[in-house]
PDB file of N, CA and C in Angstrom:
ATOM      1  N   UNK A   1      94.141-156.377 -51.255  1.00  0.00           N
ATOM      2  CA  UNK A   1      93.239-155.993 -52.307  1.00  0.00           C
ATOM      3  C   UNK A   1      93.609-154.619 -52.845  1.00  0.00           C
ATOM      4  N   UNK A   2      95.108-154.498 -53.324  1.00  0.00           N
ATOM      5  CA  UNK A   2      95.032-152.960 -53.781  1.00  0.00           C
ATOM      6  C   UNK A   2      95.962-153.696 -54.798  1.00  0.00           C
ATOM      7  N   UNK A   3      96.283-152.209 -55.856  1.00  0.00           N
ATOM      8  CA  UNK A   3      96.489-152.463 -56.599  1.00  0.00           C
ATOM      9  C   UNK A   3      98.315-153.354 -57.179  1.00  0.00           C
ATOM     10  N   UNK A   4      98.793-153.427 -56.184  1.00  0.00           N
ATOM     11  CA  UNK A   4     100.194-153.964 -56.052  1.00  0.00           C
ATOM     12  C   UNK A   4     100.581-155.115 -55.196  1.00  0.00           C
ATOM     13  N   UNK A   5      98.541-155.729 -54.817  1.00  0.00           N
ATOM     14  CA  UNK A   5      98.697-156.855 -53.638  1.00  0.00           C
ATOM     15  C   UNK A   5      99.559-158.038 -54.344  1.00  0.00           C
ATOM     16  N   UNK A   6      99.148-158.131 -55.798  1.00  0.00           N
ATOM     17  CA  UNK A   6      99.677-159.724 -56.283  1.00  0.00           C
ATOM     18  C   UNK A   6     100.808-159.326 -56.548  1.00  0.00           C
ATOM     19  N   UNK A   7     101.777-158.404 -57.039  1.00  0.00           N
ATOM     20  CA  UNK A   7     103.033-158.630 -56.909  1.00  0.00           C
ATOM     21  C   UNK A   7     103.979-158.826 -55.748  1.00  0.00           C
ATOM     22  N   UNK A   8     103.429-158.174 -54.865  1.00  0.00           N
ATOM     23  CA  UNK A   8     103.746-158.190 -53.354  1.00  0.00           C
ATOM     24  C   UNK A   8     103.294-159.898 -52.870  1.00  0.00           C
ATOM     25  N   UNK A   9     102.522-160.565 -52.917  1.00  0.00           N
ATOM     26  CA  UNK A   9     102.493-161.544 -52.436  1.00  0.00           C
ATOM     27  C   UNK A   9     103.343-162.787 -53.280  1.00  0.00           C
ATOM     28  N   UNK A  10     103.213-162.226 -55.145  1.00  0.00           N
ATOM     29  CA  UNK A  10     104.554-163.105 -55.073  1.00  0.00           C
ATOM     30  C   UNK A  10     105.786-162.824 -55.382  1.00  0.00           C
ATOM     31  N   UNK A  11     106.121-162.265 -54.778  1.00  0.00           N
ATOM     32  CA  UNK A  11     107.579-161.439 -54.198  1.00  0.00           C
ATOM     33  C   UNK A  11     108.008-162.152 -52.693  1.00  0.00           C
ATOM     34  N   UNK A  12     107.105-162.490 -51.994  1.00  0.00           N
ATOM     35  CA  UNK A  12     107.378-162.947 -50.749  1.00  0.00           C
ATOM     36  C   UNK A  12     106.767-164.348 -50.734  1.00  0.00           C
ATOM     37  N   UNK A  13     106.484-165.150 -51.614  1.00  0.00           N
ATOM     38  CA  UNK A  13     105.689-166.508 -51.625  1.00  0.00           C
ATOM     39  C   UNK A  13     106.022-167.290 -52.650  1.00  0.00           C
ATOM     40  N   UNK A  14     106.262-168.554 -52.713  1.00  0.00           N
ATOM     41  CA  UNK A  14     106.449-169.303 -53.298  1.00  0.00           C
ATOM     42  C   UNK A  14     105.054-169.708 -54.393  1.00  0.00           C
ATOM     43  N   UNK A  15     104.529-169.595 -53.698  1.00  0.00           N
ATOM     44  CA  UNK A  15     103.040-170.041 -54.986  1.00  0.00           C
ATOM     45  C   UNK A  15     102.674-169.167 -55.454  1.00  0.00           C
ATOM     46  N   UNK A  16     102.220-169.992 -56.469  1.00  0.00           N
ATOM     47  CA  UNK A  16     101.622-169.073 -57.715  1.00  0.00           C
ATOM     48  C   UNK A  16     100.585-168.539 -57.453  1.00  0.00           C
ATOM     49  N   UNK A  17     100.613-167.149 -57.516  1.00  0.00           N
ATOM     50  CA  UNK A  17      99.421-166.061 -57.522  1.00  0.00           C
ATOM     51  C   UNK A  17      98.707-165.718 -58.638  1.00  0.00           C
ATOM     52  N   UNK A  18      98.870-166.144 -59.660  1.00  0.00           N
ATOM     53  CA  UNK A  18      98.410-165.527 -61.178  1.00  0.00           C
ATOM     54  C   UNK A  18      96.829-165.821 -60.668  1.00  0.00           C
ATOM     55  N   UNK A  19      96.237-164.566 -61.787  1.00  0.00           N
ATOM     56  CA  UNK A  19      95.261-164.247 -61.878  1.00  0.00           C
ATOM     57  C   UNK A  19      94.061-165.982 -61.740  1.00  0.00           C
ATOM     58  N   UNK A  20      95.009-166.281 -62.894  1.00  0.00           N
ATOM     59  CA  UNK A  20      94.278-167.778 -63.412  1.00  0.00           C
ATOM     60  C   UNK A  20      94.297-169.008 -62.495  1.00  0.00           C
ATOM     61  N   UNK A  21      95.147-169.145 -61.166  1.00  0.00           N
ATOM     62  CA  UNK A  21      95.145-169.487 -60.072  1.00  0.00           C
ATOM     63  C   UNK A  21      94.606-169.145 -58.983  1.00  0.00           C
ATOM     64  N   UNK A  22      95.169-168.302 -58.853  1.00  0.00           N
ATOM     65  CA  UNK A  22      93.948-167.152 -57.531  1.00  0.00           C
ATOM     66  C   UNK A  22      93.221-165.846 -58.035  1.00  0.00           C
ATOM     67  N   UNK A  23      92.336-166.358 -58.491  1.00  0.00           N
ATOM     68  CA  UNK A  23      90.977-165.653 -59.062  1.00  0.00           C
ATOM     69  C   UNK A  23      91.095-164.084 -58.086  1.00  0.00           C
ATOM     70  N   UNK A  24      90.642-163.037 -58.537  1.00  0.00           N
ATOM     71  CA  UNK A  24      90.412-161.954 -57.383  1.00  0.00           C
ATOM     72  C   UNK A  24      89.319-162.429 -56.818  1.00  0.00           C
ATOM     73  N   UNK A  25      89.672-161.837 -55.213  1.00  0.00           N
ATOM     74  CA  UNK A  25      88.662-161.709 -54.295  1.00  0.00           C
ATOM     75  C   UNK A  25      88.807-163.724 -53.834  1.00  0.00           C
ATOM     76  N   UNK A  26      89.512-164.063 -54.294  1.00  0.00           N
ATOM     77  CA  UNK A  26      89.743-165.764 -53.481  1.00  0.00           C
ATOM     78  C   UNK A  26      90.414-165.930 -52.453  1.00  0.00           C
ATOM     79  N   UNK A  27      90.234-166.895 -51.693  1.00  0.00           N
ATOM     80  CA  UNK A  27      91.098-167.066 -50.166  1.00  0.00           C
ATOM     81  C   UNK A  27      91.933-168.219 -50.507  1.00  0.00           C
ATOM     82  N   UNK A  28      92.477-168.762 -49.911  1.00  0.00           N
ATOM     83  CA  UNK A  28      93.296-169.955 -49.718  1.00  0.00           C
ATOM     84  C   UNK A  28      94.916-169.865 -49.184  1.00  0.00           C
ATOM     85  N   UNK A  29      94.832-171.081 -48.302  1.00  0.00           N
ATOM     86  CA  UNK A  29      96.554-170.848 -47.671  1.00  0.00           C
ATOM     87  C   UNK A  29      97.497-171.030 -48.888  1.00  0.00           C
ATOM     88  N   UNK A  30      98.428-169.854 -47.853  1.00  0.00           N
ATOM     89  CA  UNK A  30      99.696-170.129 -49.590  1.00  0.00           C
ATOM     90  C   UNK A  30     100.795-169.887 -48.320  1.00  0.00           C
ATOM     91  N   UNK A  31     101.803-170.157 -48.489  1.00  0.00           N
ATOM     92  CA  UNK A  31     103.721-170.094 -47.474  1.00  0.00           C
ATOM     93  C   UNK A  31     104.030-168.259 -47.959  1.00  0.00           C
ATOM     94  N   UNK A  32     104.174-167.964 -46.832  1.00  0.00           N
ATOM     95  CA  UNK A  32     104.960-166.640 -46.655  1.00  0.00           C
ATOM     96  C   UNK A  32     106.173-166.916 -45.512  1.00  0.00           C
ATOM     97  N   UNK A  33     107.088-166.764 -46.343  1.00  0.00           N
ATOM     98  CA  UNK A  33     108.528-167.468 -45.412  1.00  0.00           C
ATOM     99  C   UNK A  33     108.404-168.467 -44.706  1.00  0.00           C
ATOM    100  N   UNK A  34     108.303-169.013 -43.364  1.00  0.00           N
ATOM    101  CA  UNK A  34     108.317-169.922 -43.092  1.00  0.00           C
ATOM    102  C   UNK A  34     106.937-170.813 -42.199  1.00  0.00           C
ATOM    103  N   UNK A  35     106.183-169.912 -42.857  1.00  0.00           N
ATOM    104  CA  UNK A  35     104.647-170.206 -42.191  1.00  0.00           C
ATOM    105  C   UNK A  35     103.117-170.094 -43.427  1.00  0.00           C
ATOM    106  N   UNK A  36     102.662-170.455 -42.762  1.00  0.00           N
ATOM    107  CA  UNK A  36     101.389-170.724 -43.740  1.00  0.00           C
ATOM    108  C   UNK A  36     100.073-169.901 -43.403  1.00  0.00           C
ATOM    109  N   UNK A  37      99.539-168.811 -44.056  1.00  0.00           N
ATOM    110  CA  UNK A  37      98.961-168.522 -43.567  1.00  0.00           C
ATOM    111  C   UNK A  37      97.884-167.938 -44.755  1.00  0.00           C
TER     112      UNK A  37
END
């Protein structure tokens, strides 16, 4: 939750992080290298 979290998560993740997908403040599993978490 800071200000460089969503580039950082998709920098290291295959799914889509956009705003219009993962709303702020939403949860859900997404793949960070070879695990799901």
């Amino acid at each position: 939750m800071g200000p460089k979290s969503r580039d950082l998560l998709a920098a290291i993740s295959d799914n889509d992080v956009s705003n219009e997908v993962f709303p702020f403040s939403a949860s859900r599993l997404i793949n960070i290298g070879h695990g799901e978490v």
